[in-house]
Protein backbone atom coordinates (compact mmCIF):
# COMPACT_ATOMS: atom_id res chain seq x y z
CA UNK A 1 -45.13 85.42 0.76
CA UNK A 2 -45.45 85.26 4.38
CA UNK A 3 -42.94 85.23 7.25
CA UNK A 4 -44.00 81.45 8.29
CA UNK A 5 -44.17 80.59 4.13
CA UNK A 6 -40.55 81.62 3.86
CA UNK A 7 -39.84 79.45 7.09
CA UNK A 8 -41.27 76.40 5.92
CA UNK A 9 -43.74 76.49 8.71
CA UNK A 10 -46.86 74.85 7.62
CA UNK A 11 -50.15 75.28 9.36
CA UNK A 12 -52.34 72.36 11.41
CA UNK A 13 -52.45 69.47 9.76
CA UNK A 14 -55.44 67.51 11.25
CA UNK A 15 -52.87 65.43 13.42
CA UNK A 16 -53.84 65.94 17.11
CA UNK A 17 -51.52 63.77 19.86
CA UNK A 18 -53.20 63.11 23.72
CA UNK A 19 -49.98 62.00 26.42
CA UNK A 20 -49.44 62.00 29.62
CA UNK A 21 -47.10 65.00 30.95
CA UNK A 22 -45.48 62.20 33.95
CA UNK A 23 -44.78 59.26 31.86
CA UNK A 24 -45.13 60.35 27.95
CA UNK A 25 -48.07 57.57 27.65
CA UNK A 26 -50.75 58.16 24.75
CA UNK A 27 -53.74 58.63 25.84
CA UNK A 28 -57.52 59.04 24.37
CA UNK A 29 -58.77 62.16 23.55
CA UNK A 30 -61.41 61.88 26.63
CA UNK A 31 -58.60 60.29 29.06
CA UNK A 32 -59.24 62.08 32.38
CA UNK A 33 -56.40 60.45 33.91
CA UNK A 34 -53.66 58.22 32.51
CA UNK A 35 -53.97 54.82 32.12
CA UNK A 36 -50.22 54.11 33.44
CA UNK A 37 -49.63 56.40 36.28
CA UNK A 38 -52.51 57.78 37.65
CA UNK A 39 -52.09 61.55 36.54
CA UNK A 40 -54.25 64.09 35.65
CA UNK A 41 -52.11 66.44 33.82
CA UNK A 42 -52.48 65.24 29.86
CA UNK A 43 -50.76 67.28 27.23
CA UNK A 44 -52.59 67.77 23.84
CA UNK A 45 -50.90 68.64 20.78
CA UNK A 46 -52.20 69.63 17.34
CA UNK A 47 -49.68 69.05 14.46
């Protein structure tokens, strides 16, 4: 058994999450810019 097996920690489970880092809006995967406050700084997450 592994370290992360004996945490619980499971791996990548296909989910993947596209926000804004300003406001917290989701956004598309091919967002340049969000759609709410203007910025250019989008946070992607894989879960």
């Amino acid at each position: 058994m592994g370290v992360l097996d004996a945490l619980g920690v499971r791996g990548h489970d296909g989910t993947t999450r596209y926000e804004c880092r300003n406001c917290g809006r989701e956004l598309t995967a091919d967002a340049e810019e969000c759609t709410g406050c203007g910025s250019g700084e989008i946070a992607h997450y894989e879960f």
